[in-house]
PDB file of N, CA and C in Angstrom:
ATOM      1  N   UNK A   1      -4.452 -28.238 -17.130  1.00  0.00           N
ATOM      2  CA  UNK A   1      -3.837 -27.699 -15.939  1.00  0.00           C
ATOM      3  C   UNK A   1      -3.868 -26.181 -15.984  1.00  0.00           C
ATOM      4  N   UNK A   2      -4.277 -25.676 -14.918  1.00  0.00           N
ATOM      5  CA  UNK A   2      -3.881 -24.204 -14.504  1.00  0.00           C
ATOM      6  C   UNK A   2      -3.438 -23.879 -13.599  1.00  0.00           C
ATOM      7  N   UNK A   3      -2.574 -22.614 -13.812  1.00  0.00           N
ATOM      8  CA  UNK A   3      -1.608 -22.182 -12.363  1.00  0.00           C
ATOM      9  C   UNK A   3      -2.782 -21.352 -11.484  1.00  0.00           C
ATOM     10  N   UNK A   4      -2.509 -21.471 -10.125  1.00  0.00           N
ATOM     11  CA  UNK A   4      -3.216 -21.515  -9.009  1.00  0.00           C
ATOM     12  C   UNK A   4      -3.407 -19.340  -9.015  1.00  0.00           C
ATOM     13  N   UNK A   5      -2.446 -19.151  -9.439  1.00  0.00           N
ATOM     14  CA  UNK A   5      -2.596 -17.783  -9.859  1.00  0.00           C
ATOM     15  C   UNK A   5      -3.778 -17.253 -10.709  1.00  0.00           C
ATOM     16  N   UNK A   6      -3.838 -17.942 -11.663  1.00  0.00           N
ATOM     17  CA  UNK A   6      -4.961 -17.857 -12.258  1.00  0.00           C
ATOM     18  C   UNK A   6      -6.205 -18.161 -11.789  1.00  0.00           C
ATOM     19  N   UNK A   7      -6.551 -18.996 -11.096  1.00  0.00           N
ATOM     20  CA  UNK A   7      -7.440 -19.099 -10.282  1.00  0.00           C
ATOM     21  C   UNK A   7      -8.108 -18.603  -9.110  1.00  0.00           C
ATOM     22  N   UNK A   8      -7.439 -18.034  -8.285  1.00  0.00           N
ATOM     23  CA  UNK A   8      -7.484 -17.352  -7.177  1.00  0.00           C
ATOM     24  C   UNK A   8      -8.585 -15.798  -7.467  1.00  0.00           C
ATOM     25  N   UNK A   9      -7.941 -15.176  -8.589  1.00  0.00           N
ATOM     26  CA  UNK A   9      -9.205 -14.269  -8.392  1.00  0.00           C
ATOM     27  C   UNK A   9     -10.870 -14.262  -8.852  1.00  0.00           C
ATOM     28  N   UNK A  10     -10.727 -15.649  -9.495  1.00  0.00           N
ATOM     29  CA  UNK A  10     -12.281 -16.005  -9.906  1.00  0.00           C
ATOM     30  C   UNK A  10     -12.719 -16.429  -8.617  1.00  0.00           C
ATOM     31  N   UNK A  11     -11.896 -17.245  -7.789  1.00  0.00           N
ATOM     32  CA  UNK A  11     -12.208 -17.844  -6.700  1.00  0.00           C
ATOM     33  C   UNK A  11     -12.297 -17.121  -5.849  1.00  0.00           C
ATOM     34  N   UNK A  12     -11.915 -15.804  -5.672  1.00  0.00           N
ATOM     35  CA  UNK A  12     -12.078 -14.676  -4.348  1.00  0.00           C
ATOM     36  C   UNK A  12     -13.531 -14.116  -4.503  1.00  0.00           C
ATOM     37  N   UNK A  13     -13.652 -13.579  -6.108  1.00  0.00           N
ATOM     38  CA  UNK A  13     -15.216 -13.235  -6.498  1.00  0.00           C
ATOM     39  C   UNK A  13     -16.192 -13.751  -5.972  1.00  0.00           C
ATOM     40  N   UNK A  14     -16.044 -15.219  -6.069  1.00  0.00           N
ATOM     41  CA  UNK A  14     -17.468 -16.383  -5.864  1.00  0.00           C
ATOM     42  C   UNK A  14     -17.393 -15.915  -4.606  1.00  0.00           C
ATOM     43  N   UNK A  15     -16.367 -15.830  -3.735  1.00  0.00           N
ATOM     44  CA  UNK A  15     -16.762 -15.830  -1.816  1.00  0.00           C
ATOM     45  C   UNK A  15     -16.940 -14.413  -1.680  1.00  0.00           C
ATOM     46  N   UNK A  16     -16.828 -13.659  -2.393  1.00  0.00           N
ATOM     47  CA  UNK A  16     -16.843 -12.035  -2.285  1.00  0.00           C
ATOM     48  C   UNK A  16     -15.603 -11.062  -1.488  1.00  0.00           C
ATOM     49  N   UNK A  17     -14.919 -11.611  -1.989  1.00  0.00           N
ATOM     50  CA  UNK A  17     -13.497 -11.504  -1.224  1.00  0.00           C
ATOM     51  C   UNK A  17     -12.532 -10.498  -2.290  1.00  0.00           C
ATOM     52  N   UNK A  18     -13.064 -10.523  -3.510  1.00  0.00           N
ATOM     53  CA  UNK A  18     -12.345  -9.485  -4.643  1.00  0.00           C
ATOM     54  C   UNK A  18     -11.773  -8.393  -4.124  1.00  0.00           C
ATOM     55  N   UNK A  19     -12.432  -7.547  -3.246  1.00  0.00           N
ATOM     56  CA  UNK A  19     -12.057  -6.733  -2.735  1.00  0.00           C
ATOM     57  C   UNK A  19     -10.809  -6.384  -1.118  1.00  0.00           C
ATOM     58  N   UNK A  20     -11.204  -7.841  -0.644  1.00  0.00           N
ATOM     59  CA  UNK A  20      -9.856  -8.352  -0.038  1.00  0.00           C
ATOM     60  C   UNK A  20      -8.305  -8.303  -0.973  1.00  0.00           C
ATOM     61  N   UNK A  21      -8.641  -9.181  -2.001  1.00  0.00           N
ATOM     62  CA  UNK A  21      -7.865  -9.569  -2.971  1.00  0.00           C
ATOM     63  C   UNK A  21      -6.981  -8.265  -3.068  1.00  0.00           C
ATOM     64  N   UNK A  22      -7.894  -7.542  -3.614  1.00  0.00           N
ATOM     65  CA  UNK A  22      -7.200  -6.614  -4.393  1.00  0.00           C
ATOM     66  C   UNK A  22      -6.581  -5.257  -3.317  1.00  0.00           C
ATOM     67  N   UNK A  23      -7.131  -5.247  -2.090  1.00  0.00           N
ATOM     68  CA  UNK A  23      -6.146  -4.792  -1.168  1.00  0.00           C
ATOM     69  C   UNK A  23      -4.608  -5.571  -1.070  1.00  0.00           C
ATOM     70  N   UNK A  24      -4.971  -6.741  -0.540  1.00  0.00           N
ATOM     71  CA  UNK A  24      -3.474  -7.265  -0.413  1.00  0.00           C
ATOM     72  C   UNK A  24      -2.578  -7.173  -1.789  1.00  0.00           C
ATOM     73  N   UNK A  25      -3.250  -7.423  -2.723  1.00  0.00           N
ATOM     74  CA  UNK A  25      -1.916  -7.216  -3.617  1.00  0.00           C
ATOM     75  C   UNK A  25      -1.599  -5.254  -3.844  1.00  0.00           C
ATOM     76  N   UNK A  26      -2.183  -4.302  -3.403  1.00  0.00           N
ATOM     77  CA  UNK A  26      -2.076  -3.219  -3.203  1.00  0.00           C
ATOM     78  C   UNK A  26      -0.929  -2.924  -2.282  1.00  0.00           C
ATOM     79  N   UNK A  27      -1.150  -3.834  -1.215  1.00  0.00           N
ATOM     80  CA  UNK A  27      -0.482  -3.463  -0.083  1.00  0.00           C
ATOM     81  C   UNK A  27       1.035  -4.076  -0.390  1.00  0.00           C
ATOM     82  N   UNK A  28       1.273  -5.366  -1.045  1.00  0.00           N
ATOM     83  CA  UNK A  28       2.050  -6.202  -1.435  1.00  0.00           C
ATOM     84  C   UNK A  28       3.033  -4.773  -2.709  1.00  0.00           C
ATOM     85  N   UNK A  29       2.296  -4.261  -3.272  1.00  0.00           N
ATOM     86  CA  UNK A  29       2.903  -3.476  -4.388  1.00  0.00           C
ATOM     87  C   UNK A  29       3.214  -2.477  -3.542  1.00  0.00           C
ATOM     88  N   UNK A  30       2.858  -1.554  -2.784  1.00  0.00           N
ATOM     89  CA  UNK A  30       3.096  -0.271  -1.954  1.00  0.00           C
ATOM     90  C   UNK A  30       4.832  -0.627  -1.189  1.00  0.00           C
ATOM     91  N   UNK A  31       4.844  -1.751  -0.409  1.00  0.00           N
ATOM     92  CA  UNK A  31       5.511  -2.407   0.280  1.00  0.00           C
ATOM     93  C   UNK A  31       6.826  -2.423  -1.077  1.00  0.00           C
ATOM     94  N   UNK A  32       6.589  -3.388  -1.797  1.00  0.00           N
ATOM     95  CA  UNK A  32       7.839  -3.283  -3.158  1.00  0.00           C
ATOM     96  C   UNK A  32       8.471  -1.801  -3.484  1.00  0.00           C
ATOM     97  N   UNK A  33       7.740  -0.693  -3.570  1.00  0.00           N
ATOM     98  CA  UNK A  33       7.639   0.463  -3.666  1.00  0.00           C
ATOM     99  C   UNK A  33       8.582   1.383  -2.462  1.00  0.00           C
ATOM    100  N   UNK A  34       7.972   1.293  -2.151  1.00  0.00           N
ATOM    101  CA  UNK A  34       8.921   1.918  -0.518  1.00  0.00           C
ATOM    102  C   UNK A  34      10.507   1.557  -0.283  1.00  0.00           C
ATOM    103  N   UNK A  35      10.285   0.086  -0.515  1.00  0.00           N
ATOM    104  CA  UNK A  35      11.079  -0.906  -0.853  1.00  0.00           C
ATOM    105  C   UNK A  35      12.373  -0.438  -2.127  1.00  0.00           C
ATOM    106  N   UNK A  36      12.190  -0.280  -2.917  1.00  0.00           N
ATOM    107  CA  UNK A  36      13.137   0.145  -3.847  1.00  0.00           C
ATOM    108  C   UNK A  36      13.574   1.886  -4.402  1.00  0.00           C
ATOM    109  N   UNK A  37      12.444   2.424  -3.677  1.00  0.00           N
ATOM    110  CA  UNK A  37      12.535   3.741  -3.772  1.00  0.00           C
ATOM    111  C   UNK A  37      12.855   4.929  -2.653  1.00  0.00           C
ATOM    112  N   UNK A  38      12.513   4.488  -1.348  1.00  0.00           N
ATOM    113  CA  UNK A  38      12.456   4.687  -0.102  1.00  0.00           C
ATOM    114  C   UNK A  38      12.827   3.823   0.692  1.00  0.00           C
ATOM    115  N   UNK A  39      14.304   3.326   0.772  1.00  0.00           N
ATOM    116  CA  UNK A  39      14.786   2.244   1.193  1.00  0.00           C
ATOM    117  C   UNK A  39      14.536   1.938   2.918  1.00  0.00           C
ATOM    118  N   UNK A  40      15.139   3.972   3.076  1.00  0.00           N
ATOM    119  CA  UNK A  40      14.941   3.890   4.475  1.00  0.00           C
ATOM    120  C   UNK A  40      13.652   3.456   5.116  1.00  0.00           C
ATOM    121  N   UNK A  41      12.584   3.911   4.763  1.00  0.00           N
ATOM    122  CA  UNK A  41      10.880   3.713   5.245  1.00  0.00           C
ATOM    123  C   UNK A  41      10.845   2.424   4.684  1.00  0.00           C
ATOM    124  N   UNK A  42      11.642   1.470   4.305  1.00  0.00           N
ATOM    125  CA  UNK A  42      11.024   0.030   4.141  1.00  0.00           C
ATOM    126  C   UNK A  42      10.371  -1.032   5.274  1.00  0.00           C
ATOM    127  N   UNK A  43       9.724  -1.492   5.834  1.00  0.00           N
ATOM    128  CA  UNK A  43       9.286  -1.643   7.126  1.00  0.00           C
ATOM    129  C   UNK A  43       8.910  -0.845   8.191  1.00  0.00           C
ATOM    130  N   UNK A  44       8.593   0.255   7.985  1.00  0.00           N
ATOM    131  CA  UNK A  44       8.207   1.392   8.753  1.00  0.00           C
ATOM    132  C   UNK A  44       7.227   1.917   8.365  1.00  0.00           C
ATOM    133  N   UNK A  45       6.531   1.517   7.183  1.00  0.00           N
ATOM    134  CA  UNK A  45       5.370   1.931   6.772  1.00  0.00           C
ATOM    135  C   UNK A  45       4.706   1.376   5.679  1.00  0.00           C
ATOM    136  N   UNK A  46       3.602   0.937   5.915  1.00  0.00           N
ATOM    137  CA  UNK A  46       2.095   0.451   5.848  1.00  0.00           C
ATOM    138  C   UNK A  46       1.322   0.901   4.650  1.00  0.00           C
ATOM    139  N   UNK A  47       0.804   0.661   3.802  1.00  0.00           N
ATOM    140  CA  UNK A  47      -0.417   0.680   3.383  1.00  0.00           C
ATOM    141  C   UNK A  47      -1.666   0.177   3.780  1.00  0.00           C
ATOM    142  N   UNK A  48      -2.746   0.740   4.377  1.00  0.00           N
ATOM    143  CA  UNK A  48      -3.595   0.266   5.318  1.00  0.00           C
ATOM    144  C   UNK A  48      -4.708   0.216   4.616  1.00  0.00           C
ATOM    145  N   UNK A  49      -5.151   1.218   3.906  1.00  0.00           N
ATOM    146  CA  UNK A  49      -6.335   1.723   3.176  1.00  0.00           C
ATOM    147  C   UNK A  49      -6.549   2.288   1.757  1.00  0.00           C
ATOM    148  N   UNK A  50      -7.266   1.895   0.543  1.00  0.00           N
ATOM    149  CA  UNK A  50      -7.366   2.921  -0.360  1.00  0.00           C
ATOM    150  C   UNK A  50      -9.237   2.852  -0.155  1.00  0.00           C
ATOM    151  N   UNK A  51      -9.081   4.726  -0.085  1.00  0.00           N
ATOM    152  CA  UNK A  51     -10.381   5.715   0.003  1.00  0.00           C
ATOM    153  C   UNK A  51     -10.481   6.434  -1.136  1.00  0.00           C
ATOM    154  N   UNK A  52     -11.155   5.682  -1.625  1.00  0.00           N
ATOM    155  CA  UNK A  52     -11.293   6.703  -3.037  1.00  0.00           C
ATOM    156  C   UNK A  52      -9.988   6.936  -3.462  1.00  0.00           C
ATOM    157  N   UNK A  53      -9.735   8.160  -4.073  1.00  0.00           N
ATOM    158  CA  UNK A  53      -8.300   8.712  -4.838  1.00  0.00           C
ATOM    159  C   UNK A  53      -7.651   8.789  -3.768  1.00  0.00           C
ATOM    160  N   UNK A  54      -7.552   7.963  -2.836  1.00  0.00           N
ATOM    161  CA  UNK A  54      -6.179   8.436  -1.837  1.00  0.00           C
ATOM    162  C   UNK A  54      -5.802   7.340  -0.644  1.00  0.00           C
ATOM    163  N   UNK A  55      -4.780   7.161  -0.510  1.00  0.00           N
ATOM    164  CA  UNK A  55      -3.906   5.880  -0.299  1.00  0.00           C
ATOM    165  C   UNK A  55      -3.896   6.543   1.531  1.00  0.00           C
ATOM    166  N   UNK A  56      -4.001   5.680   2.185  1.00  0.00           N
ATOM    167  CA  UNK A  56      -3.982   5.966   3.468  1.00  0.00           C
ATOM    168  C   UNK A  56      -2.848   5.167   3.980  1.00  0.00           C
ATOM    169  N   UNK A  57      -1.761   5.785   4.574  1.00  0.00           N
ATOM    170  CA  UNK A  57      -0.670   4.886   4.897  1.00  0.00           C
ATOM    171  C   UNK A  57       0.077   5.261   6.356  1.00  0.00           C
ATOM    172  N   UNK A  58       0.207   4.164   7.132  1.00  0.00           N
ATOM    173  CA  UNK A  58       0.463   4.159   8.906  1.00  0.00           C
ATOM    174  C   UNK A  58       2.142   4.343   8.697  1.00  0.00           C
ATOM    175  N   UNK A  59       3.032   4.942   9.256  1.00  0.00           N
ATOM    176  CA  UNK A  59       4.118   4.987   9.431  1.00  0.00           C
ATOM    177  C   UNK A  59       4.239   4.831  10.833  1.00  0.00           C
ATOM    178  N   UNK A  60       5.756   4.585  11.398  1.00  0.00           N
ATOM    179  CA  UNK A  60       6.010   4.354  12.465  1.00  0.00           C
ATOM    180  C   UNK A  60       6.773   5.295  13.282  1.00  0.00           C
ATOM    181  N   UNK A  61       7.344   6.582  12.555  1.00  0.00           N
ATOM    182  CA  UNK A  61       8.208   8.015  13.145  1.00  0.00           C
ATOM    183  C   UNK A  61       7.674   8.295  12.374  1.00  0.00           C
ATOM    184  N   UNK A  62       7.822  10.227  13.299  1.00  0.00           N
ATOM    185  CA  UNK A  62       7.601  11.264  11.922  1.00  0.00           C
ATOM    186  C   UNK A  62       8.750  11.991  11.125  1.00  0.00           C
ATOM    187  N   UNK A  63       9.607  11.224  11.177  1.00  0.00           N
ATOM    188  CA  UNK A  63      10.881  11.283  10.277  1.00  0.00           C
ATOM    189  C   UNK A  63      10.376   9.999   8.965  1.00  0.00           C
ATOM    190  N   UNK A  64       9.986   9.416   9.095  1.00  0.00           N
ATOM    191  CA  UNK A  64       9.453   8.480   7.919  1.00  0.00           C
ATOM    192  C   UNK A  64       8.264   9.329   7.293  1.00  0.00           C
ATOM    193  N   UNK A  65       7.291   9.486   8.191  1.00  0.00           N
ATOM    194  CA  UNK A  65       6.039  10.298   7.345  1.00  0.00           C
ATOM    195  C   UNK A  65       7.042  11.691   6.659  1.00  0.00           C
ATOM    196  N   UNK A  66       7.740  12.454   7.268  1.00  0.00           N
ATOM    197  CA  UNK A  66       8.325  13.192   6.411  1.00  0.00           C
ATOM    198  C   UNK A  66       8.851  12.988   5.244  1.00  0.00           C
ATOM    199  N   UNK A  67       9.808  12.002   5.136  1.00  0.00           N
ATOM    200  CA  UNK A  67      10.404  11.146   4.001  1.00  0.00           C
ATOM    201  C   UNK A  67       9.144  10.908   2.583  1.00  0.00           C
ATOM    202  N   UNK A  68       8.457  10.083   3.492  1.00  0.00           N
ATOM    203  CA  UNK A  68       6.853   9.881   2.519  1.00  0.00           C
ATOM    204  C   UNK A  68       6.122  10.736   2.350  1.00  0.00           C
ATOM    205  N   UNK A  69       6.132  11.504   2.746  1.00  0.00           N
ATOM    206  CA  UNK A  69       5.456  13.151   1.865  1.00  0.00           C
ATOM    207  C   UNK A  69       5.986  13.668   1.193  1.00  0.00           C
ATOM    208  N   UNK A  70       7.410  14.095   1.079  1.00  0.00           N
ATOM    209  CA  UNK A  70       8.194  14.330  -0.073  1.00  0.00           C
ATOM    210  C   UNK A  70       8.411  13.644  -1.006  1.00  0.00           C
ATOM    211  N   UNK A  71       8.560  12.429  -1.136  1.00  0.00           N
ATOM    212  CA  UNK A  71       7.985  11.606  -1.784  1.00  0.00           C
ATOM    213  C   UNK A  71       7.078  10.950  -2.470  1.00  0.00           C
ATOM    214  N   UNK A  72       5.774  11.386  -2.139  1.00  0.00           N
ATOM    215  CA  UNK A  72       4.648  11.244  -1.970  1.00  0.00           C
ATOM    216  C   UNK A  72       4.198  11.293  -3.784  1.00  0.00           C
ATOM    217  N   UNK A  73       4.471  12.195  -4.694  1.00  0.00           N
ATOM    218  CA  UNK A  73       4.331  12.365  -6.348  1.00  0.00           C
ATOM    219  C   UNK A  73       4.639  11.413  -6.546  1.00  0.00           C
ATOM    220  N   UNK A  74       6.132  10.793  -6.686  1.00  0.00           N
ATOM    221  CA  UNK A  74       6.668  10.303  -7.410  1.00  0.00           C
ATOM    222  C   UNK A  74       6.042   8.832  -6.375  1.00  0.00           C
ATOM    223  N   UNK A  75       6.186   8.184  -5.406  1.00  0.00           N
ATOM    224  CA  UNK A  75       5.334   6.988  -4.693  1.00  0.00           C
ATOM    225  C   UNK A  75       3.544   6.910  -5.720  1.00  0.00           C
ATOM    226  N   UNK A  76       3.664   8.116  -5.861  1.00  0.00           N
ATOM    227  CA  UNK A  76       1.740   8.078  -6.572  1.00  0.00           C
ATOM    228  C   UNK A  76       2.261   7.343  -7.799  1.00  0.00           C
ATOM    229  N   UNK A  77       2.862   8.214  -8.568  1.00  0.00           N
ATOM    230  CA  UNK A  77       3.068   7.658 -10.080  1.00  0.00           C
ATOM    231  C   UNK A  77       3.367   6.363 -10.340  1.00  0.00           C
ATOM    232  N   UNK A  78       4.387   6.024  -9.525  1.00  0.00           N
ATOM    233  CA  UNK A  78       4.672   4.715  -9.739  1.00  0.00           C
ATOM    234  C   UNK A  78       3.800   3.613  -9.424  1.00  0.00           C
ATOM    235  N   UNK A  79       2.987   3.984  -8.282  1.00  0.00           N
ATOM    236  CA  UNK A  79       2.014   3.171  -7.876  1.00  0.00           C
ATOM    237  C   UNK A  79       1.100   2.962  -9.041  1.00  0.00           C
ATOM    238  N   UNK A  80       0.763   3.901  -9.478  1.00  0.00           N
ATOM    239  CA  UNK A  80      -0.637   3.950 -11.013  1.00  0.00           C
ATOM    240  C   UNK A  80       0.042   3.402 -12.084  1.00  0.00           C
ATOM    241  N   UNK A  81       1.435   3.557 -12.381  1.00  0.00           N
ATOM    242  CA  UNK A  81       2.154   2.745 -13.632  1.00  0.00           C
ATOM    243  C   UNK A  81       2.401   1.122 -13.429  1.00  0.00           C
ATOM    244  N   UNK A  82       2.199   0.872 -11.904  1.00  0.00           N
ATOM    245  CA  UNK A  82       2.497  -0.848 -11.832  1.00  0.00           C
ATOM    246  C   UNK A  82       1.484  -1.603 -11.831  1.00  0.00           C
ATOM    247  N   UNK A  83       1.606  -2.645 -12.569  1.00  0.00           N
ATOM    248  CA  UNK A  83      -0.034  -4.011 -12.627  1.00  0.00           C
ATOM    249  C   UNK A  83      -0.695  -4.029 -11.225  1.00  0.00           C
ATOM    250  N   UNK A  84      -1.536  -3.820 -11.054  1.00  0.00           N
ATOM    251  CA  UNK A  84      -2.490  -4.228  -9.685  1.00  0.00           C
ATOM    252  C   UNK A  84      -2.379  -2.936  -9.320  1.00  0.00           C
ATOM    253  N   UNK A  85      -2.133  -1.736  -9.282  1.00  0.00           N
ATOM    254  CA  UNK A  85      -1.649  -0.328  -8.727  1.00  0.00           C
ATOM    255  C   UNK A  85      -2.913  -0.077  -9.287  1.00  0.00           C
ATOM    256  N   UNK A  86      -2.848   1.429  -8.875  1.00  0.00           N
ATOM    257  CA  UNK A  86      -4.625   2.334  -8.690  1.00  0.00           C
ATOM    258  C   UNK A  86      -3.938   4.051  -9.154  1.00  0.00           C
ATOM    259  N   UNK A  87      -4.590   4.685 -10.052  1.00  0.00           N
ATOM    260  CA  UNK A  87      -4.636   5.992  -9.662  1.00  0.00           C
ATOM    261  C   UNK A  87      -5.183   6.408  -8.114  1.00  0.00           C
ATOM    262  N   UNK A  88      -4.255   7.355  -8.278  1.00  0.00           N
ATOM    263  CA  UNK A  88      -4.567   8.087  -6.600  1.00  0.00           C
ATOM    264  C   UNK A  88      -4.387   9.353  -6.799  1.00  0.00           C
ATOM    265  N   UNK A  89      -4.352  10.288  -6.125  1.00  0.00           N
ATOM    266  CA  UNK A  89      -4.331  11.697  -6.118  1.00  0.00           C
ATOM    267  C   UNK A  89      -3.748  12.055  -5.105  1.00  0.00           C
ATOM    268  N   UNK A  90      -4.164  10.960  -4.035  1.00  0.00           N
ATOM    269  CA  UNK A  90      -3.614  11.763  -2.635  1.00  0.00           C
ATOM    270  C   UNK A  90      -2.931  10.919  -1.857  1.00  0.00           C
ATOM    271  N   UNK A  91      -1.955  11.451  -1.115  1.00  0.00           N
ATOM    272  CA  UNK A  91      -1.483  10.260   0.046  1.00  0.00           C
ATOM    273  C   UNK A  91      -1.679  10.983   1.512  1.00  0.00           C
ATOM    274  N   UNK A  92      -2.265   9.967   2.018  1.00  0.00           N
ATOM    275  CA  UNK A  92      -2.567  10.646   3.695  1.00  0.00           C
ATOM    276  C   UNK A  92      -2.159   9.628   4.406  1.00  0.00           C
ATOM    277  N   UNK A  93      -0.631  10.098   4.769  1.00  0.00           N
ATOM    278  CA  UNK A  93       0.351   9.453   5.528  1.00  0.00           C
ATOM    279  C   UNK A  93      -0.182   9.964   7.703  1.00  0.00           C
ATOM    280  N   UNK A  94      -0.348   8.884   8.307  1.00  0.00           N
ATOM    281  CA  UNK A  94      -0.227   9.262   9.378  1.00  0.00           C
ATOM    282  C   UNK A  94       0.505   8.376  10.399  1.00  0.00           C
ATOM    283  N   UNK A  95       0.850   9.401  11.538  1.00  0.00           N
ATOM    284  CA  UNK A  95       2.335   8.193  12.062  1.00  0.00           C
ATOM    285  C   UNK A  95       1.614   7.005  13.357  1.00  0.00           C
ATOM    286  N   UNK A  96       1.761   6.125  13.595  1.00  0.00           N
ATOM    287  CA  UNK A  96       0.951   5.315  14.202  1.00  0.00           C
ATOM    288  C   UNK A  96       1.880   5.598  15.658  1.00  0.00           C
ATOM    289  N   UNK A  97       0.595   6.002  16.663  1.00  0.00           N
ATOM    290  CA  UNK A  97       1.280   6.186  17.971  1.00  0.00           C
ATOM    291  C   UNK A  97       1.089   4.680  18.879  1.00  0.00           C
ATOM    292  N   UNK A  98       1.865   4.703  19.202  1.00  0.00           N
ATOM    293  CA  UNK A  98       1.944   3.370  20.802  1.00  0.00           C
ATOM    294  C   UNK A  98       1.508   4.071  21.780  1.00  0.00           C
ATOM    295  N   UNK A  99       0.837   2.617  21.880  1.00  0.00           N
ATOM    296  CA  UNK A  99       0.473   3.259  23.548  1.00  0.00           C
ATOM    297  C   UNK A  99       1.072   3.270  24.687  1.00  0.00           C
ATOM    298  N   UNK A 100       0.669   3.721  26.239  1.00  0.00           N
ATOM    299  CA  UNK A 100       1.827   4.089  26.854  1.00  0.00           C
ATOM    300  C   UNK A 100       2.151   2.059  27.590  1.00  0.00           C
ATOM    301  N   UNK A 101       3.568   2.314  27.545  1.00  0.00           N
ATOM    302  CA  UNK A 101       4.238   0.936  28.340  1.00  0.00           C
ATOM    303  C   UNK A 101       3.724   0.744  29.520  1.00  0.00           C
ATOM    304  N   UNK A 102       3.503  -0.222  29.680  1.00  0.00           N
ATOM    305  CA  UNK A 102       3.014  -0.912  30.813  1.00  0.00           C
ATOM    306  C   UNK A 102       4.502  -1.647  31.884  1.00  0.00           C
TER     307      UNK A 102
END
């Protein structure tokens, strides 16, 4: 018997999906992150993208992207010290606009 955990990323490889994979659990860790460190920006902001050394992340005000730029060192570090996390260098926080109401 094996746990289904274990399996899943041999099984993402074969379909070529590794790189799916390893976004969502990125995004899954960013989210925890925000989450315990940045309580307020918890649901207000996104991990969307990693580009090379730098984490691309959608917020929803620019009172949150503010929050997450000051933040932004210490969100890096922790991100590179947790399992599935990435060195990064940079965070390029931008605030996601709506469009106009209908």
């Amino acid at each position: 018997m094996e746990r289904i955990g274990e399996l899943i990323p041999e099984a993402a490889r074969r379909l070529g999906l590794d790189e799916e994979l390893r976004l969502a659990r990125a995004i899954s860790l960013w989210s925890a992150l925000v989450a315990e460190r940045v309580p307020a920006a918890s649901g207000s902001c996104r991990l969307v993208r990693i580009d090379g050394f730098a984490l691309l992340v959608d917020v929803d005000a620019p009172i949150v992207a503010q929050e997450i730029r000051l933040r932004a060192p210490e969100l890096l570090e922790a991100f590179a010290a947790a399992p599935g996390g990435a060195r990064a260098r940079e965070l390029r926080v931008r605030v996601r606009r709506e469009g106009p109401a209908v």
